[in-house]
Every structure is written in C-alpha cells, then in structure tokens.
C-alpha atoms as a PDB file:
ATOM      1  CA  UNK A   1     116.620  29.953 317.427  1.00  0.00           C
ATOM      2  CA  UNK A   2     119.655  29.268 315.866  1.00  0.00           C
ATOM      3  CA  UNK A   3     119.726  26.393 312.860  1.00  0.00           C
ATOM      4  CA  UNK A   4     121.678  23.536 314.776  1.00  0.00           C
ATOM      5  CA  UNK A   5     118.444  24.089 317.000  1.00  0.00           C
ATOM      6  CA  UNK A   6     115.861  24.013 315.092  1.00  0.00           C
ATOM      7  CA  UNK A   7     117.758  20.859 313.498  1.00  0.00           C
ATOM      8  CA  UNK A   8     117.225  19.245 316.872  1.00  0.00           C
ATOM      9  CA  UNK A   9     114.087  19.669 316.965  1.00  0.00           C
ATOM     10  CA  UNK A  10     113.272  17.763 313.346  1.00  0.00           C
ATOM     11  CA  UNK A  11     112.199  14.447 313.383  1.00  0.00           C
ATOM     12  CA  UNK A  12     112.286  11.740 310.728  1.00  0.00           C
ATOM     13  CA  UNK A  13     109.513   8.468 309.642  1.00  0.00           C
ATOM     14  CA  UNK A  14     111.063   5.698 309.230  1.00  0.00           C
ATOM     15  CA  UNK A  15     110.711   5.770 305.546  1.00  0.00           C
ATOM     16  CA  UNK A  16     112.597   8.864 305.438  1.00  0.00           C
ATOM     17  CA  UNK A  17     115.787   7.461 307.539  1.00  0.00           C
ATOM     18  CA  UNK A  18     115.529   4.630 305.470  1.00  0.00           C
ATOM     19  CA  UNK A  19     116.108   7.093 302.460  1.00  0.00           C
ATOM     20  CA  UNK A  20     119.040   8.707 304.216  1.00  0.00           C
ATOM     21  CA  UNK A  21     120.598   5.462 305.180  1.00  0.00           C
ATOM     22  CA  UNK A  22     120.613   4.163 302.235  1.00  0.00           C
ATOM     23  CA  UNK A  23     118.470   0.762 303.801  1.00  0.00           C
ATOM     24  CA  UNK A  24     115.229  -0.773 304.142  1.00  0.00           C
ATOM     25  CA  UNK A  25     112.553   0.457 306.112  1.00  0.00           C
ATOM     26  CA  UNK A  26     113.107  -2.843 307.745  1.00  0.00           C
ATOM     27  CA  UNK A  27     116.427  -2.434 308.037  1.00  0.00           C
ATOM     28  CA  UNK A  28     115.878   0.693 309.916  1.00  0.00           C
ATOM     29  CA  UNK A  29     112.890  -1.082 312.212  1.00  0.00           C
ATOM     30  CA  UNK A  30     115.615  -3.471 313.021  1.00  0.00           C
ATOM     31  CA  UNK A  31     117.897  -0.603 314.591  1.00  0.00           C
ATOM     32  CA  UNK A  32     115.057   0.887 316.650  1.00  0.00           C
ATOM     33  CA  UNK A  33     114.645  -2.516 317.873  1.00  0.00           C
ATOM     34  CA  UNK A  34     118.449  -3.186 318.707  1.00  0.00           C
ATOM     35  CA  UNK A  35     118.294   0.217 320.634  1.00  0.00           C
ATOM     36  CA  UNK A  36     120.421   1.876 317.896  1.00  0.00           C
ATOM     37  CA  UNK A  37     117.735   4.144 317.037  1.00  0.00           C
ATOM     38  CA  UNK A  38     115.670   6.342 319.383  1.00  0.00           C
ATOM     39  CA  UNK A  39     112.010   6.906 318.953  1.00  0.00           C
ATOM     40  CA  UNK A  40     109.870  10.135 320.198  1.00  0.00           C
ATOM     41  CA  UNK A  41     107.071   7.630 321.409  1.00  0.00           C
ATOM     42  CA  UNK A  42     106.957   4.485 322.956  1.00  0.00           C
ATOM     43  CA  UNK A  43     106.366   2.163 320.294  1.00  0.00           C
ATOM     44  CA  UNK A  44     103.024   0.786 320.452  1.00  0.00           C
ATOM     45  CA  UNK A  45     100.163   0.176 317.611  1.00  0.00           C
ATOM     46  CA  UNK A  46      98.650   3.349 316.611  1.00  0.00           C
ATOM     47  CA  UNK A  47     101.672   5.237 317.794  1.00  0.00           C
ATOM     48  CA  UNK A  48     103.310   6.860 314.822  1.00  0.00           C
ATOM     49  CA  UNK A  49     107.039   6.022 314.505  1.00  0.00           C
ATOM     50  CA  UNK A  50     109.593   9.475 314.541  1.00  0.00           C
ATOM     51  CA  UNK A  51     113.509   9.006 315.020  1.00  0.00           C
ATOM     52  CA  UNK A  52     114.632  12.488 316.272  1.00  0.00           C
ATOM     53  CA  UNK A  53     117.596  13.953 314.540  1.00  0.00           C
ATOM     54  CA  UNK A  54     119.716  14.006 317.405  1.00  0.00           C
ATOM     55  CA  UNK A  55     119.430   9.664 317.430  1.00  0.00           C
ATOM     56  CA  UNK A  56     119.872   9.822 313.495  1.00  0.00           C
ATOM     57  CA  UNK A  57     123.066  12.160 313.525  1.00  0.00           C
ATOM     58  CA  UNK A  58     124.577   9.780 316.797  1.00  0.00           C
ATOM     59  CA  UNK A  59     123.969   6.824 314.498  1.00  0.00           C
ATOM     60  CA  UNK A  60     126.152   8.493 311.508  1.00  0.00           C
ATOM     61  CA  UNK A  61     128.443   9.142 314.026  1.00  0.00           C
ATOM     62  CA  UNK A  62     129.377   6.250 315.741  1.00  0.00           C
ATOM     63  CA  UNK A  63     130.205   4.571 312.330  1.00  0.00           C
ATOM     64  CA  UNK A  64     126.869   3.280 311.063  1.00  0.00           C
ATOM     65  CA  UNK A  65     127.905   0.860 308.089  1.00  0.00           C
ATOM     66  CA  UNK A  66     124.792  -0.480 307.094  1.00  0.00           C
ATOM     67  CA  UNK A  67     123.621   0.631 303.127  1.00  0.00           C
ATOM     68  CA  UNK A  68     125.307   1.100 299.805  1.00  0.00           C
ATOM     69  CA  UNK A  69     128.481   2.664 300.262  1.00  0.00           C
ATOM     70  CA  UNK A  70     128.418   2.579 303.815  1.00  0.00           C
ATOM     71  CA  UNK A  71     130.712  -0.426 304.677  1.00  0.00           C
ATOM     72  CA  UNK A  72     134.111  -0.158 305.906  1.00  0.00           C
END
C-alpha cells in the first residue's frame, strides 16, 4: 500500500479536525451538519463521529476559511 493510500484510509474525531482547522468542535459539528463534512457513520446517538481524510483534505481544498489564519 502506498502512503497516499493508507492516508485514505485514516479517519479523524471531531476533536481532532477541530485541532487541524484551527475551530471549535462546534464549529466543526456545524460543517458535518451543512454537508461540508462527511462522516463514516450515519450520525445517530451512540454512533461515534469519524470525518474520513478524503472529506477533510476536499474541505482544505475547496477554500475552507473558517479558523485563525484561515480567512481570505
């Protein structure tokens, strides 16, 4: 498996995206919601909450400007 692979395969809480952003955990809640975000799992109680890497680096890409330094 080659690296970009297995970083497909990685997926994130919501606490660490939140990290990464730069945000709230709220704040990052709020983009799941608004369909920025993908989830593994439907979200339902009980179900824990994992943003795949793929969804996190299509965020970054398409401009995401939420977060210190991240407004253009």
């Amino acid at each position: 498996m080659s690296a970009s692979t297995v970083d497909d395969l990685r997926a994130f809480t919501v606490a660490e995206v939140a990290e990464r952003l730069g945000v709230s955990k709220r704040s990052v809640q709020r983009l799941i919601a608004e369909g920025r975000l993908a989830t593994l799992y439907p979200r339902r109680p009980g179900v824990p909450v994992r943003i795949p890497a793929p969804s996190l680096r299509s965020l970054l890409e398409s401009g995401h400007t939420d977060g210190p330094g991240g407004a253009k």
